[in-house]
N, C-alpha and C. Protein backbone atom coordinates (compact mmCIF):
# COMPACT_ATOMS: atom_id res chain seq x y z
N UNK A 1 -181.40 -125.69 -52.13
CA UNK A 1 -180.28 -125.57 -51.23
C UNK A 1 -179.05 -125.14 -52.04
N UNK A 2 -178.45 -124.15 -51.50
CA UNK A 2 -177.22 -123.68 -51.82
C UNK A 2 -176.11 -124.29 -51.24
N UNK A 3 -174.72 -124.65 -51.93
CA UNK A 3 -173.32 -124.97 -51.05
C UNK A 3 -172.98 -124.25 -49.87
N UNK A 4 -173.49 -122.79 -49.83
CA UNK A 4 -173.35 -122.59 -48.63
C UNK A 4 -174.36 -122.52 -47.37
N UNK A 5 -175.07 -123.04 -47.75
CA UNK A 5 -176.34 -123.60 -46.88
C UNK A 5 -176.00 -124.74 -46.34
N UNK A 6 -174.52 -125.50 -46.40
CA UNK A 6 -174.14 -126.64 -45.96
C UNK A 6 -172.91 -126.74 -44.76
N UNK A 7 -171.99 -124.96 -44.72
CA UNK A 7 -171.26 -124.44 -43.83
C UNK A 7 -171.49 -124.22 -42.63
N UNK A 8 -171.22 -124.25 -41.43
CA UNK A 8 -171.04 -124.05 -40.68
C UNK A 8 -170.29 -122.80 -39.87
N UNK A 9 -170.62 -122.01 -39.08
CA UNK A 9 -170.04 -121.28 -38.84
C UNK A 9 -170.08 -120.92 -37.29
N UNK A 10 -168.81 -120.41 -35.96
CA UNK A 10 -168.78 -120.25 -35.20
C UNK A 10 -167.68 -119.89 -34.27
N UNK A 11 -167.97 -119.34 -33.61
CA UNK A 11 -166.27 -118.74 -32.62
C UNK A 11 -165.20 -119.77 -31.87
N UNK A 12 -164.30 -120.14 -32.68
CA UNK A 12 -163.53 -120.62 -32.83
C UNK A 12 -162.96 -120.97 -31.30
N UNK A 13 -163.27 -119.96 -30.65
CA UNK A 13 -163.02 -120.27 -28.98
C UNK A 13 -163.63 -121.37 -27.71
N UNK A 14 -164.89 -121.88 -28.65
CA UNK A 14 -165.86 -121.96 -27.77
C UNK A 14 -166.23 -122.95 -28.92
N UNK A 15 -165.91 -123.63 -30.33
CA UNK A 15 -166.06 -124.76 -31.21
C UNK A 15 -164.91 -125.59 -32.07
N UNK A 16 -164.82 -126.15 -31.17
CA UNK A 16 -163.73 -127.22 -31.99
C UNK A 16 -163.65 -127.54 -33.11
N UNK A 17 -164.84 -127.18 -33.96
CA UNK A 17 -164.61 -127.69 -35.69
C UNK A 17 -164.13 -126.24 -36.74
N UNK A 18 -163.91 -125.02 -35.84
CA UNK A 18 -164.11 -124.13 -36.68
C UNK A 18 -162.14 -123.67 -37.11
N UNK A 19 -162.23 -123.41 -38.47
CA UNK A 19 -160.86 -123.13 -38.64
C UNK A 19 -160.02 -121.83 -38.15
N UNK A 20 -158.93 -122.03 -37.60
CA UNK A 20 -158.18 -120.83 -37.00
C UNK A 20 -157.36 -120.33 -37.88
N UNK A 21 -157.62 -119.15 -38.28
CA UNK A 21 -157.05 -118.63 -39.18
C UNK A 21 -155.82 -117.81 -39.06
N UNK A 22 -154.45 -117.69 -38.95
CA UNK A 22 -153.52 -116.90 -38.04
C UNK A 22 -152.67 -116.46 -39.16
N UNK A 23 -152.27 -115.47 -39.10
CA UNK A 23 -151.88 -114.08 -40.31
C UNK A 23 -151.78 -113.33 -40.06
N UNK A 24 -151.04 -112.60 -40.77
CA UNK A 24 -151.13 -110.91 -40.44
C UNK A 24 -152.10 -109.86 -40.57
N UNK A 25 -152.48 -108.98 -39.86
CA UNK A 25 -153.42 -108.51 -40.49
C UNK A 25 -152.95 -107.87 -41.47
N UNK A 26 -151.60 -106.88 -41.53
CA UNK A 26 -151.58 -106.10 -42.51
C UNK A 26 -150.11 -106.82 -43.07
N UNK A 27 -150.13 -106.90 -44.53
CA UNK A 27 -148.66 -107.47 -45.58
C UNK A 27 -148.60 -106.01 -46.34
N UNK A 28 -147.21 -106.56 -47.17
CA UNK A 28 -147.06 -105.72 -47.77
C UNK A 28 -147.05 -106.40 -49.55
N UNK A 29 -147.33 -105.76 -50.47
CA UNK A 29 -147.37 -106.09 -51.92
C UNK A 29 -146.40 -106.94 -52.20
N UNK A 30 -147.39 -108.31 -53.00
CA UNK A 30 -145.55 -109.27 -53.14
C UNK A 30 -144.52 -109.55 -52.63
N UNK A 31 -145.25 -109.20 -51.24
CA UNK A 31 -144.01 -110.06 -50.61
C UNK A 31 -145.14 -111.67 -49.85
N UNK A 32 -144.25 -112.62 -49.87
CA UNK A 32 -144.41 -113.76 -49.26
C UNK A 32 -144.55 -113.45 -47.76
N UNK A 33 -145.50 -114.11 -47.27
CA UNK A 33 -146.09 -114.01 -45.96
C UNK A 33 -146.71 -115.66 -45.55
N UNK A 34 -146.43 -116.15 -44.34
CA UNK A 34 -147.54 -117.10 -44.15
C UNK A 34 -148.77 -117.00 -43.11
N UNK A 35 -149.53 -118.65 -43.71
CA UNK A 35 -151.16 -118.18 -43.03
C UNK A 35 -150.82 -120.14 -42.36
N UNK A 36 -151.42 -119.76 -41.32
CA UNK A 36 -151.64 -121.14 -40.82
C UNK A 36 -152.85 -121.32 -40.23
N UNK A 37 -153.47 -122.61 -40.85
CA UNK A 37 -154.61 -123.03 -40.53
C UNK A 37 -154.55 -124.09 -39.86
N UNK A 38 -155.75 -123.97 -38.42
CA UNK A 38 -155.70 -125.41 -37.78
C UNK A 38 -156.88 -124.76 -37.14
N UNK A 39 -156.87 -126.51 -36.16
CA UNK A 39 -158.60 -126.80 -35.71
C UNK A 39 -157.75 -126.99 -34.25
N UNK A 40 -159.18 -127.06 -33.49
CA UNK A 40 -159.08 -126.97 -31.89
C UNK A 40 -157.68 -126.46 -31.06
N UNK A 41 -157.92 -125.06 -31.75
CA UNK A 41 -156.92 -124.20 -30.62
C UNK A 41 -157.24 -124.05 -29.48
N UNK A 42 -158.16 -124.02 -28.98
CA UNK A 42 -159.21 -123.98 -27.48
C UNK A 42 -159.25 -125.21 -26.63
N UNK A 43 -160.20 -125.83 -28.08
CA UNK A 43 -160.93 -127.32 -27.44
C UNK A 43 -160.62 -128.01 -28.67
N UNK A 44 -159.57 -128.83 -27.96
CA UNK A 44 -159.44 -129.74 -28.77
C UNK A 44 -160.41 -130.48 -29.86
N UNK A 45 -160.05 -131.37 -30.74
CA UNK A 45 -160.59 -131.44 -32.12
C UNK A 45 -160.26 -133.22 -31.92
N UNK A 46 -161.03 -134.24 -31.96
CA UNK A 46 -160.36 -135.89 -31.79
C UNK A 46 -159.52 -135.95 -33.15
N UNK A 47 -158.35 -136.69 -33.17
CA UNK A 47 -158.28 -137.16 -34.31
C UNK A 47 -157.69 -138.89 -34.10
N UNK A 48 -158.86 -139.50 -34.00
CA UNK A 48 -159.12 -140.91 -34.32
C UNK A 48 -159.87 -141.17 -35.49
N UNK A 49 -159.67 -142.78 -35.28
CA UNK A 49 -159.97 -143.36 -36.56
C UNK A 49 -160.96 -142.71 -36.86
N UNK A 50 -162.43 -142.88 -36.09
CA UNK A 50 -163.83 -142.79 -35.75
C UNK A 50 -164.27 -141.29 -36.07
N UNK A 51 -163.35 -140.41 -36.01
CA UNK A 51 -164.09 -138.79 -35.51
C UNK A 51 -162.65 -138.31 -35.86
N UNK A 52 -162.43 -137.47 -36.94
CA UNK A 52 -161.17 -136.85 -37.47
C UNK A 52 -161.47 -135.91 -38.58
N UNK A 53 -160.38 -135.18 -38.83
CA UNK A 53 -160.52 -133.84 -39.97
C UNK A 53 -159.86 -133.78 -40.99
N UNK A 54 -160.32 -134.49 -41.89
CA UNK A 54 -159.96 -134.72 -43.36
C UNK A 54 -159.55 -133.73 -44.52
N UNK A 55 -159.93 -132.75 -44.61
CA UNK A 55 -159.60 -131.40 -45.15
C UNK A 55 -159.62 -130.41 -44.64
N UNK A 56 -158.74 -129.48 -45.17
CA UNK A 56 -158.61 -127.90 -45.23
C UNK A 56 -158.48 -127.26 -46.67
N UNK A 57 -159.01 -126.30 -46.70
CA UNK A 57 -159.39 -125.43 -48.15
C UNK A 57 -158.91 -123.68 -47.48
N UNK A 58 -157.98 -123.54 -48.18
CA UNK A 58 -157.83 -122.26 -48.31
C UNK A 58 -158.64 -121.49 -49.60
N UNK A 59 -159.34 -120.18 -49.42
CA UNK A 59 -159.60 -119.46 -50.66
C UNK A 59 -159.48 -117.96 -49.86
N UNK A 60 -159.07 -117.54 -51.12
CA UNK A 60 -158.81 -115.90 -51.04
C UNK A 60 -160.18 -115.02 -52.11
N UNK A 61 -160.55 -113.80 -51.58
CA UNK A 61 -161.24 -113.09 -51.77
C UNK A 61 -161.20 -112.07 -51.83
N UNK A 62 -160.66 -111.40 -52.79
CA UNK A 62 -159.67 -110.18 -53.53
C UNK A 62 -161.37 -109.00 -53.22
N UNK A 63 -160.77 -107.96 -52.24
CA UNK A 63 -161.95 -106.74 -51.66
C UNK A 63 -162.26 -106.11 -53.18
N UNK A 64 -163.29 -105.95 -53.45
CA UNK A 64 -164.04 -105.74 -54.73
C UNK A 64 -164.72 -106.80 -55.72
N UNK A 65 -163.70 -108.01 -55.33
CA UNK A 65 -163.88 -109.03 -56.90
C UNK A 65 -165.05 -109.69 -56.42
N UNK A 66 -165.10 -110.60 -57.44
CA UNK A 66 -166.75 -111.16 -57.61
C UNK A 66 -166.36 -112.92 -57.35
N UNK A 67 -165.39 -113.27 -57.60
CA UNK A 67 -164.48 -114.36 -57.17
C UNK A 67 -164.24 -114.95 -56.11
N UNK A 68 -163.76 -115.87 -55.58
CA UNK A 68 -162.89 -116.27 -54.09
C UNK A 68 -162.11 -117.15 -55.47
N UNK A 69 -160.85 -117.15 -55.17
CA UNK A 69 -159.92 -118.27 -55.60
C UNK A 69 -159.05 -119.18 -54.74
N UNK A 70 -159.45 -119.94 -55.21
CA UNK A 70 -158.35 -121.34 -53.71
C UNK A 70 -156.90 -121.02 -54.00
N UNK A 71 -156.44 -121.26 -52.51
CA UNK A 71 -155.02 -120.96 -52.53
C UNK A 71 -154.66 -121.82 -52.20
N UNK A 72 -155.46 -122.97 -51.77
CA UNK A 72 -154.36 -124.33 -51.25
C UNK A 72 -155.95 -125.37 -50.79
N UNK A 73 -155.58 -126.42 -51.08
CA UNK A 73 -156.38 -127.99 -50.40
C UNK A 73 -155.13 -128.88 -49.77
N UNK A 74 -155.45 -129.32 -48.90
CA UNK A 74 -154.51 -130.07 -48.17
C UNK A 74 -155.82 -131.24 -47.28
N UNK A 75 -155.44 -132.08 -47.47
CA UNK A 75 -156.11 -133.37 -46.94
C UNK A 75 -155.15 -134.28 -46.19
N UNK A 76 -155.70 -134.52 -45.13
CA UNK A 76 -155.10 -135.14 -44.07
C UNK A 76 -155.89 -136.96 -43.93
N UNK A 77 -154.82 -138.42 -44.71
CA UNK A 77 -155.18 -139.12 -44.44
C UNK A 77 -155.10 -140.15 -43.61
N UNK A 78 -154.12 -140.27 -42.67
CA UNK A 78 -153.82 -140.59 -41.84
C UNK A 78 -154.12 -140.64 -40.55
N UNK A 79 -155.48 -141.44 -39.72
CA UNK A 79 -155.65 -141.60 -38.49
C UNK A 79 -156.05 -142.21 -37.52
N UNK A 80 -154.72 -143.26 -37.47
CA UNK A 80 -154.65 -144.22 -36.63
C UNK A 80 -154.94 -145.50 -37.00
N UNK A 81 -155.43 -145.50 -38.30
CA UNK A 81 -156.14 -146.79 -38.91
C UNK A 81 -154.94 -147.92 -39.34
N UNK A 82 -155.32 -149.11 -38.88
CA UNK A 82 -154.25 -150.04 -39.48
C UNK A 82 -155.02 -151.65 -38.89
N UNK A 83 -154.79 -152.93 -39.89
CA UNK A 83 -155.30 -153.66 -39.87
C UNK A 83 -155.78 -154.76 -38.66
N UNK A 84 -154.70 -153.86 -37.49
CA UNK A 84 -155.19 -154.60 -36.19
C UNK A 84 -156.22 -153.92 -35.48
N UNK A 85 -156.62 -153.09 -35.97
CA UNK A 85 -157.89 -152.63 -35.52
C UNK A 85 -157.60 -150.76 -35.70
N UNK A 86 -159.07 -150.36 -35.59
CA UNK A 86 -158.91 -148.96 -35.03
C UNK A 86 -157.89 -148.37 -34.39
N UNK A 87 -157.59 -147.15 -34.26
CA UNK A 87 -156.48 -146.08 -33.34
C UNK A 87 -155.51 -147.15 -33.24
N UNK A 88 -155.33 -148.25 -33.76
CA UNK A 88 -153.37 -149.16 -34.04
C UNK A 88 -153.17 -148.74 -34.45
N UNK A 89 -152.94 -148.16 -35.58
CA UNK A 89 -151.70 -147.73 -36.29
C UNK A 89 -150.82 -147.04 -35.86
N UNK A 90 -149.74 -146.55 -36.94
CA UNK A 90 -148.14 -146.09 -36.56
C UNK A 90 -148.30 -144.25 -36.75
N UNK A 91 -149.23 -143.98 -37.43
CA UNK A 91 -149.31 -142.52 -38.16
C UNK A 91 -151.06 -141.87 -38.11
N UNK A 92 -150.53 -140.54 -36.95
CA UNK A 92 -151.89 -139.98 -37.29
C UNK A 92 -151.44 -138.60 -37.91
N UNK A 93 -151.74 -137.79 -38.69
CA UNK A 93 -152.05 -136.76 -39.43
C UNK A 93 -152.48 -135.32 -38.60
N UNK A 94 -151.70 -134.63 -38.47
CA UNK A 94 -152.37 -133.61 -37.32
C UNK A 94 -153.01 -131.99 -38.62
N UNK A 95 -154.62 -132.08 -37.56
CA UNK A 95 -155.26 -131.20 -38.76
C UNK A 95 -154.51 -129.78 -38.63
N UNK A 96 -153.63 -129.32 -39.28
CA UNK A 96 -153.26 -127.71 -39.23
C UNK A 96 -152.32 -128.01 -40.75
N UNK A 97 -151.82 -126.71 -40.63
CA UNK A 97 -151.31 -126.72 -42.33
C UNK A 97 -150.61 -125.17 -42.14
N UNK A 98 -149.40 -124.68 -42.71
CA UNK A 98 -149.25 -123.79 -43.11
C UNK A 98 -148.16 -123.44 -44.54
N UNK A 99 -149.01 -122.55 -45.47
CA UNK A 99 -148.27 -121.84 -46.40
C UNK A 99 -148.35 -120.75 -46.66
N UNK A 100 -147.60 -120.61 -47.73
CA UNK A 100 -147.27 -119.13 -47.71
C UNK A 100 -148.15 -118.62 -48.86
N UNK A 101 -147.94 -117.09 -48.91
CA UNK A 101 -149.10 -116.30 -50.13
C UNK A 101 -148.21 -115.28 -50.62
N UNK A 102 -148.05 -114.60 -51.54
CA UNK A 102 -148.23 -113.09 -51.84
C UNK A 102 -149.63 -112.91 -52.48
N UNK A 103 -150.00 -111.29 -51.91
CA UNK A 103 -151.33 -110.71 -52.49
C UNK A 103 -150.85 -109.58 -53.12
N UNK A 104 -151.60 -109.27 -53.81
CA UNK A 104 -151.37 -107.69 -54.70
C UNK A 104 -152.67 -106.47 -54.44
N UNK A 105 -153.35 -107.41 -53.69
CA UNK A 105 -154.72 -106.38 -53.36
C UNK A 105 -155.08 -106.92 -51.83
N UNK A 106 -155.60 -106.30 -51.04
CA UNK A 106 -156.62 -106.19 -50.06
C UNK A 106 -157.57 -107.06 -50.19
N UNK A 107 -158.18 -108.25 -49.14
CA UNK A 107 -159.46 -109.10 -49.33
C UNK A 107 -159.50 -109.86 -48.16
N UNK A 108 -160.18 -111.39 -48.09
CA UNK A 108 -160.32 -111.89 -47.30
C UNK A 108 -159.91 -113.12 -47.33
N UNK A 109 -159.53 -113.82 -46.29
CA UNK A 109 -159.11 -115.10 -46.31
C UNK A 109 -160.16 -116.07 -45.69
N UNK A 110 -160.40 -117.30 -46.43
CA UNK A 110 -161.62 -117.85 -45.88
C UNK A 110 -161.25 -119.38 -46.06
N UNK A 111 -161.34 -120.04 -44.66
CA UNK A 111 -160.95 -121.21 -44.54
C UNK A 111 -162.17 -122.04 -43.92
N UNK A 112 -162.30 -123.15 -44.75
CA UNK A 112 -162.96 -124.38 -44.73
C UNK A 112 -162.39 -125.77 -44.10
N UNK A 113 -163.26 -126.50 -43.56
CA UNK A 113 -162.62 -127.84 -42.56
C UNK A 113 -163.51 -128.91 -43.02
N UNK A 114 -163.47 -129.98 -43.25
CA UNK A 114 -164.54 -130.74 -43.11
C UNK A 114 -164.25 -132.19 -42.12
N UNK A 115 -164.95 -132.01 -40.85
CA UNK A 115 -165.07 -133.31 -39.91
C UNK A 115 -166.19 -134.39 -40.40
N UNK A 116 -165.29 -135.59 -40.68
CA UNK A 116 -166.22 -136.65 -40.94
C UNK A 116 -167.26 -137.22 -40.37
N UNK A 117 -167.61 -136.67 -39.32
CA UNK A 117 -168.99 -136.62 -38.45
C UNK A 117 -170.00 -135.34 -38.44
N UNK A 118 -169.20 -134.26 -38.34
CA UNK A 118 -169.74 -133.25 -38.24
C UNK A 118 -169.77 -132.01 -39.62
N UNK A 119 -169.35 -132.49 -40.67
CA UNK A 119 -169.31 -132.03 -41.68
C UNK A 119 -168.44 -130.75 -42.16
N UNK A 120 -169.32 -129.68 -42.76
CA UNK A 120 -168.01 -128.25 -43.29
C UNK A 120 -168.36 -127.27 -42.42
N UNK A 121 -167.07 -126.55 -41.88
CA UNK A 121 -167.27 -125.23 -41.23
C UNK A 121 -165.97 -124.14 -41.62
N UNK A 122 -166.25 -123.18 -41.70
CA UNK A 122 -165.63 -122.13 -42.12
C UNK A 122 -165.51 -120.51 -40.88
N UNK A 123 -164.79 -120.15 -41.48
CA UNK A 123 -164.04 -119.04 -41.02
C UNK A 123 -162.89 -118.10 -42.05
N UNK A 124 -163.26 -116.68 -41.55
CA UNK A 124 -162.58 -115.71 -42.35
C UNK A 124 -161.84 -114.63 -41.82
N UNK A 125 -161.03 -114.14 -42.34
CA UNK A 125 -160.17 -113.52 -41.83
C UNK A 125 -159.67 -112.05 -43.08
N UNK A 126 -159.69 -110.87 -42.48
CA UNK A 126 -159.47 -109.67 -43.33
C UNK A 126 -157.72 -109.90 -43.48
N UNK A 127 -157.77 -109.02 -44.80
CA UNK A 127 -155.53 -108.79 -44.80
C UNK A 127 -155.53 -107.51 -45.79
N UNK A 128 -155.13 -106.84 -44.85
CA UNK A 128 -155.10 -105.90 -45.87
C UNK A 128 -153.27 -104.99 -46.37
N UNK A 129 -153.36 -104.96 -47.85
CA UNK A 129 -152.33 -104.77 -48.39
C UNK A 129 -151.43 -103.43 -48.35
N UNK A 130 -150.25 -103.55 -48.37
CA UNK A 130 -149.89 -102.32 -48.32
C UNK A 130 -148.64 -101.85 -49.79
N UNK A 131 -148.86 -101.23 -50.28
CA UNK A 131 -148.04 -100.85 -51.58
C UNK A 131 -146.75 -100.27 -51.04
């Protein structure tokens, strides 16, 4: 078994675990741009104690290279948990995230989720550069 024999993958419209990837399609060289990632744009995504989305993984994938390099991890711990029981608490964590990038080349953006029930799913997204 391979790591990516462990992904998940599916149309984001129609699966609540899959990451939404929102960007431009086309930037321009070095300049700062942002990407925002989140879950259940459609259909909603739970985030209780029980059933919630603990990470997001950004990686970039420069068109030619042999690479993906991470551009960001962000972990979400916060949901709902507190000592009077389940969904008490004061703070839940909402799964989305956004930052910013500059690219210098053309590639792909590929975002990872992992639901603590339902495990890793991914999604990608083209950007292509302009000089």
């Amino acid at each position: 078994m391979k790591i990516g024999d462990i992904y998940q993958t599916a149309d984001w419209k129609t699966e609540k675990h899959v990451p939404v990837i929102e960007a431009p399609d086309t930037v321009k060289a070095d300049e700062v741009f942002n990407v925002t990632i989140s879950l259940g744009k459609e259909i909603a995504h739970p985030n209780t104690t029980e059933h919630h989305i603990r990470q997001i993984t950004l990686y970039y994938k420069p068109e030619g290279g042999k690479f993906a390099y991470q551009a960001g991890h962000f972990e979400f711990s916060a949901h709902g948990e507190d000592a009077s029981g389940p969904n008490q608490g004061p703070i839940y964590t909402n799964h989305s995230v956004t930052c910013g990038l500059k690219l210098t080349t053309s590639g792909t953006l590929i975002a990872s989720a992992f639901c603590n029930i339902h495990g890793l799913w991914e999604s990608e997204k083209a950007i292509t550069v302009q000089s």
